[in-house]
Protein backbone atom coordinates (compact mmCIF):
# COMPACT_ATOMS: atom_id res chain seq x y z
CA UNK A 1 0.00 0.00 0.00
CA UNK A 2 1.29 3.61 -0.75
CA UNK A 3 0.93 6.07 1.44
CA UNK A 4 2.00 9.71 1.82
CA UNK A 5 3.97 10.83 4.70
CA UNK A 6 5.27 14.16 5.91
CA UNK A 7 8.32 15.22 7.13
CA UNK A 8 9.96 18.16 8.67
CA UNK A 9 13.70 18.56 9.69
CA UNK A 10 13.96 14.84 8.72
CA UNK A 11 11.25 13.51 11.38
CA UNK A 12 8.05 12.51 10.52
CA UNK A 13 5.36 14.47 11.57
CA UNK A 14 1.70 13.86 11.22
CA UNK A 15 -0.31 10.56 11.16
CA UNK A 16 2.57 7.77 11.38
CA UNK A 17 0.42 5.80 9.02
CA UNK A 18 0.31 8.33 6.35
CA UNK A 19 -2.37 9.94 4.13
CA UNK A 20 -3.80 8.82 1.31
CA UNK A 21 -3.22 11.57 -1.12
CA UNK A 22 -1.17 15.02 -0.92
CA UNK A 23 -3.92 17.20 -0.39
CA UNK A 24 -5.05 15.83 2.81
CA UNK A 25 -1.08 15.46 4.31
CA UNK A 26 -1.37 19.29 3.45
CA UNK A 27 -4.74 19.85 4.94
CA UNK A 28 -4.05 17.91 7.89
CA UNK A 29 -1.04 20.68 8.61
CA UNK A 30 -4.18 23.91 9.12
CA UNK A 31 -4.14 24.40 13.04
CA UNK A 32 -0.81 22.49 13.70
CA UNK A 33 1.43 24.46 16.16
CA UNK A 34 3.33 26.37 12.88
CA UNK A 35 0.36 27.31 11.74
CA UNK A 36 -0.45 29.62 14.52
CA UNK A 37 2.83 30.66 14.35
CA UNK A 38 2.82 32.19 11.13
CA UNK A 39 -0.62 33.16 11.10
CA UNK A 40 -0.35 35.61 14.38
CA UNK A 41 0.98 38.80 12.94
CA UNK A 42 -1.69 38.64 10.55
CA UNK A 43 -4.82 37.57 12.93
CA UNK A 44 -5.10 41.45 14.09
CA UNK A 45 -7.89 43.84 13.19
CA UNK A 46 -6.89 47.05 11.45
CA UNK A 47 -8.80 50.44 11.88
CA UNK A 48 -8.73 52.73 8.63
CA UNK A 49 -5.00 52.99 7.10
CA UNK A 50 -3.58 51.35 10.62
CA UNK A 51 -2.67 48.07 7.90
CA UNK A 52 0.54 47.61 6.41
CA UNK A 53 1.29 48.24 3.14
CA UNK A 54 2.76 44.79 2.13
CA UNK A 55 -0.18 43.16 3.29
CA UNK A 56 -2.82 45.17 1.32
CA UNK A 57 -0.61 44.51 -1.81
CA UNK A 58 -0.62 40.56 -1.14
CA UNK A 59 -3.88 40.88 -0.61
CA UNK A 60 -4.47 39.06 2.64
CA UNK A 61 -6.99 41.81 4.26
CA UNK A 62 -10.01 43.41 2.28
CA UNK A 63 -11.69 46.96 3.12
CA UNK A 64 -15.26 46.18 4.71
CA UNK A 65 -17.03 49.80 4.90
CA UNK A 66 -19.88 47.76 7.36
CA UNK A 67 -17.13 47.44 9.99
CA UNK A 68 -14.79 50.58 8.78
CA UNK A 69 -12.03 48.51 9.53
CA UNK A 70 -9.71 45.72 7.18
CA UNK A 71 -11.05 42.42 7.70
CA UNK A 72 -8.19 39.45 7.59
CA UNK A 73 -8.71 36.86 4.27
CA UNK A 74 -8.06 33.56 5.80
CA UNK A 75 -8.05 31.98 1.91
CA UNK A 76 -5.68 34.43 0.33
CA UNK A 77 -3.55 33.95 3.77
CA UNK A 78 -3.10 30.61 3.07
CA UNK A 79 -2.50 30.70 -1.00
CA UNK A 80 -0.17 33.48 -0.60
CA UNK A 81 1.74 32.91 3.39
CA UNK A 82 1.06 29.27 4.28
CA UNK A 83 1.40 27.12 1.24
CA UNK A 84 4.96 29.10 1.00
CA UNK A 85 5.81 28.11 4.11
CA UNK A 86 4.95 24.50 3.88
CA UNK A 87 6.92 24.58 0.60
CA UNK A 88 10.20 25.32 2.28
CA UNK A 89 9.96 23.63 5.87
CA UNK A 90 7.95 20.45 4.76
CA UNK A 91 8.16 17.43 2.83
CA UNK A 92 5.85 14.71 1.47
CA UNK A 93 7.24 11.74 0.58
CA UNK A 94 4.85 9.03 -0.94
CA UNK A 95 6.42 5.52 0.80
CA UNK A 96 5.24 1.99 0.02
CA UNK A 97 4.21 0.26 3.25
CA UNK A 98 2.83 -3.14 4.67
CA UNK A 99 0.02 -3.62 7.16
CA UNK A 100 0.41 -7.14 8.81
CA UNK A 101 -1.91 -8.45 11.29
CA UNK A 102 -0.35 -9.42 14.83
């Protein structure tokens, strides 16, 4: 059976049985400790032009004039921050592996 298994700093991390496909290794990563991590500086609430200006250019917060303020874009977050970050301090190998009964 083929499974996909990820790995950071050379330890596996994750399910120790592995995932089926790619996607969900990567899926199961949202709310893991480095998520938070990276996510932090962005998770604050920005009144009028209080927002910096790289992260109105990558587009991670959008203007909402029914609560005046800049309202964080989780989805754009994680196309544009996360999936970067899993790129350079994760791997996902795809091993073949046994299951035997005991």
């Amino acid at each position: 059976m083929k499974a996909i298994f990820i790995y950071r700093d050379g330890k596996l991390v994750g399910n120790p049985t592995g995932y089926t496909t790619e996607k969900g290794a990567r899926k199961s990563l949202v709310g893991c400790s480095d998520w938070y991590k990276v996510m932090k500086p962005y998770k604050t609430v920005y009144k009028e032009d209080d927002i910096p200006v790289e992260y109105k250019e990558m587009g991670v917060y959008e203007w909402s004039e029914y609560t005046d303020s800049w309202l964080f874009r989780r989805e754009m977050w994680s196309r544009k921050v996360w999936n970067e970050y899993v790129k350079e301090h994760y791997q996902f190998v795809e091993k073949e592996y046994n299951i035997e009964r005991v």
